[in-house]
N, C-alpha and C. Protein backbone atom coordinates (compact mmCIF):
# COMPACT_ATOMS: atom_id res chain seq x y z
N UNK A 1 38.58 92.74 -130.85
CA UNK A 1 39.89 93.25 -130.48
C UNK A 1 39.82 93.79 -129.05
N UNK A 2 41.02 93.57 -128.18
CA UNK A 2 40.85 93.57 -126.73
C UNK A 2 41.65 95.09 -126.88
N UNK A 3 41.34 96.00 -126.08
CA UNK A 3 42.01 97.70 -126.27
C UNK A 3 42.67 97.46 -125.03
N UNK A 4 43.75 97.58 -124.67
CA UNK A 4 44.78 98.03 -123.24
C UNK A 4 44.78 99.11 -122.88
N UNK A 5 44.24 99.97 -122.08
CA UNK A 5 44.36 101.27 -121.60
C UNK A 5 45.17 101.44 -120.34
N UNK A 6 46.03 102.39 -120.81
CA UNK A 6 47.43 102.97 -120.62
C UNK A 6 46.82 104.17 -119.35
N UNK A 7 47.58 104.20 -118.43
CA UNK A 7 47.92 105.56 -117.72
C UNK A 7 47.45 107.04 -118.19
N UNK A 8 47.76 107.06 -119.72
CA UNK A 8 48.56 107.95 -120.25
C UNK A 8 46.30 108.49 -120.73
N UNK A 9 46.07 106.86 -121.64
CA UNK A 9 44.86 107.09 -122.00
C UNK A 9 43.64 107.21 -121.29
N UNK A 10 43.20 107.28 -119.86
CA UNK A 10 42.75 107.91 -118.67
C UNK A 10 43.03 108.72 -118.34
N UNK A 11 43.93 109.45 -118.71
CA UNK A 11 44.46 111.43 -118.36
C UNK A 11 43.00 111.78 -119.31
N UNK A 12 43.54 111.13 -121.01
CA UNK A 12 43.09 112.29 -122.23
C UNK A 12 41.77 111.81 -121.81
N UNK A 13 40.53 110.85 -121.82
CA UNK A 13 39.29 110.47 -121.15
C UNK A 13 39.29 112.16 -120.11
N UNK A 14 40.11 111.69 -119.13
CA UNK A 14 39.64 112.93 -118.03
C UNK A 14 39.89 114.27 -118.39
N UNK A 15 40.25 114.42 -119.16
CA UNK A 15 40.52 115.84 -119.65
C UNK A 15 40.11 116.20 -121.05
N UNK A 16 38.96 115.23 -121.08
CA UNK A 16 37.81 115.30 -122.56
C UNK A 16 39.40 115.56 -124.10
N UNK A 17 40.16 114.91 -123.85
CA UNK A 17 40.96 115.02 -125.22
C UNK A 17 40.99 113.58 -126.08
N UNK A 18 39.86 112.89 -125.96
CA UNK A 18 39.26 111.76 -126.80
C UNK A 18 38.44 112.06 -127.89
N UNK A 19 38.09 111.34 -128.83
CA UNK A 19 37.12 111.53 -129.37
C UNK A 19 36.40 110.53 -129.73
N UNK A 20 35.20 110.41 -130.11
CA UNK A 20 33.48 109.75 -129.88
C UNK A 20 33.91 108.15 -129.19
N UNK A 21 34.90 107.82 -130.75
CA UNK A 21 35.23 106.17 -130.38
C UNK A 21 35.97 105.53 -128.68
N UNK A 22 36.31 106.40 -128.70
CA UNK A 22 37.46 106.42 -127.80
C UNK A 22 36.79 106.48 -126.48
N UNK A 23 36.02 107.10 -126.44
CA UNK A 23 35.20 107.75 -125.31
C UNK A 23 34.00 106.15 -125.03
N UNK A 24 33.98 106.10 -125.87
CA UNK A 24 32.63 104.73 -125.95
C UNK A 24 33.68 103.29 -125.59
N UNK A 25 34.97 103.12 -125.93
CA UNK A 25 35.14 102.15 -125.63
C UNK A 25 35.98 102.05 -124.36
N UNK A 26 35.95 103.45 -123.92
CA UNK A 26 36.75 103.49 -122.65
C UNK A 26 35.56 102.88 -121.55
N UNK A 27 34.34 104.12 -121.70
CA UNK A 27 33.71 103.86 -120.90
C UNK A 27 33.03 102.14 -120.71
N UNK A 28 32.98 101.68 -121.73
CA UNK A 28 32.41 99.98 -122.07
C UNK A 28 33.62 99.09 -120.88
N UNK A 29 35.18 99.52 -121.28
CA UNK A 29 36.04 98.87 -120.62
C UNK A 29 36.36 99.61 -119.23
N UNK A 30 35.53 100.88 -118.74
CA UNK A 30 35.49 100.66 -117.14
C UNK A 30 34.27 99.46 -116.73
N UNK A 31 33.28 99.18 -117.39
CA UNK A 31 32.38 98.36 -116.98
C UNK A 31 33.08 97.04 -116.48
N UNK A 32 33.59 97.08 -117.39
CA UNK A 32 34.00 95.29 -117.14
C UNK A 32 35.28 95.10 -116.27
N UNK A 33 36.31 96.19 -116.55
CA UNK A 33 37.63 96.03 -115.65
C UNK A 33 37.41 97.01 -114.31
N UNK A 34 37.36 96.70 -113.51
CA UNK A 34 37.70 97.66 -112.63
C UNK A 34 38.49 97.85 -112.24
N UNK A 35 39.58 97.39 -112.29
CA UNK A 35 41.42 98.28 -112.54
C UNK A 35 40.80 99.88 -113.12
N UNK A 36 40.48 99.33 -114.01
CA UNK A 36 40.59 100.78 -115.33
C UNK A 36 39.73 101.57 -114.54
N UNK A 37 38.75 101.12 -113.80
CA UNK A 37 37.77 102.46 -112.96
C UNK A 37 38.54 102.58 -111.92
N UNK A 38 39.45 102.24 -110.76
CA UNK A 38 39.71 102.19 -110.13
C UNK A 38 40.57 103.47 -110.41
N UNK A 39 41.32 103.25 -111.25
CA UNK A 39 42.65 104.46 -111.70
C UNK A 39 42.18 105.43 -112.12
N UNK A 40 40.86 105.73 -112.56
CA UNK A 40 39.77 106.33 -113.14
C UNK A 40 39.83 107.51 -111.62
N UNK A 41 39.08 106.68 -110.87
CA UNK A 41 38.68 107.15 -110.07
C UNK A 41 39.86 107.93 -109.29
N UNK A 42 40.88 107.43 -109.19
CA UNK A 42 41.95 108.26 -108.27
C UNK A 42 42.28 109.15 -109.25
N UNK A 43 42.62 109.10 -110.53
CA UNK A 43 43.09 110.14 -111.27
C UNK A 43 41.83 111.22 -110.85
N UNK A 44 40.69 110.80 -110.94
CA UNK A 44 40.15 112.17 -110.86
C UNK A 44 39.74 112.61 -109.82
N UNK A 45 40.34 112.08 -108.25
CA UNK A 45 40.23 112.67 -107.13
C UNK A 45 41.62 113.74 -106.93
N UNK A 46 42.84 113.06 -107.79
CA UNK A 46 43.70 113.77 -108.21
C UNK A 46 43.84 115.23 -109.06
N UNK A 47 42.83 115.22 -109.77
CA UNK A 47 42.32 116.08 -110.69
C UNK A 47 42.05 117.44 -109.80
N UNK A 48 41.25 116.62 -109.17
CA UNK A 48 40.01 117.62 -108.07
C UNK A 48 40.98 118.44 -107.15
N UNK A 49 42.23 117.68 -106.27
CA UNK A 49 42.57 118.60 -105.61
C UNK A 49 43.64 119.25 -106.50
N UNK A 50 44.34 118.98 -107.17
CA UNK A 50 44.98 119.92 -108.18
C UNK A 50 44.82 121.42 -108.71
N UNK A 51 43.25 121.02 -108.80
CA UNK A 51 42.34 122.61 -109.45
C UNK A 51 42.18 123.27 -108.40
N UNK A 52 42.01 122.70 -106.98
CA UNK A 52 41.62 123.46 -105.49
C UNK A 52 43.54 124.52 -105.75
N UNK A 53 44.12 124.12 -105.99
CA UNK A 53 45.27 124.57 -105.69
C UNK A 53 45.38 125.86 -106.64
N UNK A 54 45.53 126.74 -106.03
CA UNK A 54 45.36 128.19 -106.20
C UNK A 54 47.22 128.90 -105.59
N UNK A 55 47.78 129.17 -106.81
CA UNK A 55 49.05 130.07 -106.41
C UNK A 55 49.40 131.12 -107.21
N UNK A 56 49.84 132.32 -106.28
CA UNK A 56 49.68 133.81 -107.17
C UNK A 56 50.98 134.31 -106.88
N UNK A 57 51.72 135.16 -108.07
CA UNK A 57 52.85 135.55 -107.80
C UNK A 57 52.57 136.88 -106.71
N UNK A 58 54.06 137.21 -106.17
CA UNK A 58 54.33 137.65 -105.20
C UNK A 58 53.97 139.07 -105.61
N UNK A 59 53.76 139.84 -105.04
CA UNK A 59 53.54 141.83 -105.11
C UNK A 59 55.05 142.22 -105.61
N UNK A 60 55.82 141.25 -105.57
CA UNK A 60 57.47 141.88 -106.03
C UNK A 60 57.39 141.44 -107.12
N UNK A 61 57.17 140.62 -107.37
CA UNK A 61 57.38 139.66 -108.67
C UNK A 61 56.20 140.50 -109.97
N UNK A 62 55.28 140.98 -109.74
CA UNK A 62 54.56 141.54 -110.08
C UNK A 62 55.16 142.81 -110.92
N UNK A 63 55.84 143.46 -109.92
CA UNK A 63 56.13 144.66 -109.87
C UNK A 63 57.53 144.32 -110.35
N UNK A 64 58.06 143.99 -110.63
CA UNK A 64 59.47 143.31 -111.49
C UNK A 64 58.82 143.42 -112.64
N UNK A 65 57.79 142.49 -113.55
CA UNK A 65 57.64 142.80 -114.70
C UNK A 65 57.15 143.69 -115.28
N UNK A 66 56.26 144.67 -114.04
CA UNK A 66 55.37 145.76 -114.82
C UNK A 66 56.45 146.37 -114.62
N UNK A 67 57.79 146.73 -113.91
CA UNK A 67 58.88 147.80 -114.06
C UNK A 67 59.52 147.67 -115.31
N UNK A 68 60.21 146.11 -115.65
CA UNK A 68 60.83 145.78 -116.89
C UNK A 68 59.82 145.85 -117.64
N UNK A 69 58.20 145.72 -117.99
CA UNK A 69 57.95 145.91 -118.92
C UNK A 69 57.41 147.67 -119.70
N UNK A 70 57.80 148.60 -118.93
CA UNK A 70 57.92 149.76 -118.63
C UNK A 70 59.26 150.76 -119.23
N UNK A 71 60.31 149.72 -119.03
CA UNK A 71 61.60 150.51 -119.08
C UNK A 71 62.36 150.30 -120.94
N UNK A 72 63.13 151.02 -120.95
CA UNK A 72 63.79 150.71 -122.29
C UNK A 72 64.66 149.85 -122.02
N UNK A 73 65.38 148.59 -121.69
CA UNK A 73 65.29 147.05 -122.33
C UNK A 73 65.22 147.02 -123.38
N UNK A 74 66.56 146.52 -124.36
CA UNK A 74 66.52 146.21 -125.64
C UNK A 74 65.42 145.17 -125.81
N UNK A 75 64.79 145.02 -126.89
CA UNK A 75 64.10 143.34 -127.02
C UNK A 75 64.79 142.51 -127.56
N UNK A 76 64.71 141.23 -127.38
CA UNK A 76 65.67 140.23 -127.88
C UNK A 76 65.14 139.60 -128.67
N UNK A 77 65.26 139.29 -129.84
CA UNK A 77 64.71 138.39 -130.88
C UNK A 77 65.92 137.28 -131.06
């Protein structure tokens, strides 16, 4: 049986959400296709600068929730 790997199934590979089988026949079908390593490979240069990316809320924004979470504010259920 020939497996088609999807976009979708090179995320879960790169983000270890496979399991044993999956993992064995991915890696078998980067051997032979190199499409599939190719996309491989950019997804996880993609990966890489993604995680470099570092963003922190603002000193106001901060201080907005530790005020509201401070004050009497009904709670809303």
């Amino acid at each position: 049986m020939i497996k088609t790997f999807t976009p979708n199934d090179i995320l879960r590979y790169l983000y270890k959400e496979t399991n044993t089988i999956e993992i064995k026949h991915f890696e078998q079908a980067m051997l032979v296709h190199t499409d599939i390593l190719d996309q491989y490979v950019q997804l996880t240069d993609v990966k890489e600068q993604l995680d470099q990316i570092y963003e922190a809320p603002s000193d106001a924004t901060i201080q907005a929730i530790l005020d509201y979470s401070s004050s009497d504010y009904p709670i809303l259920s």
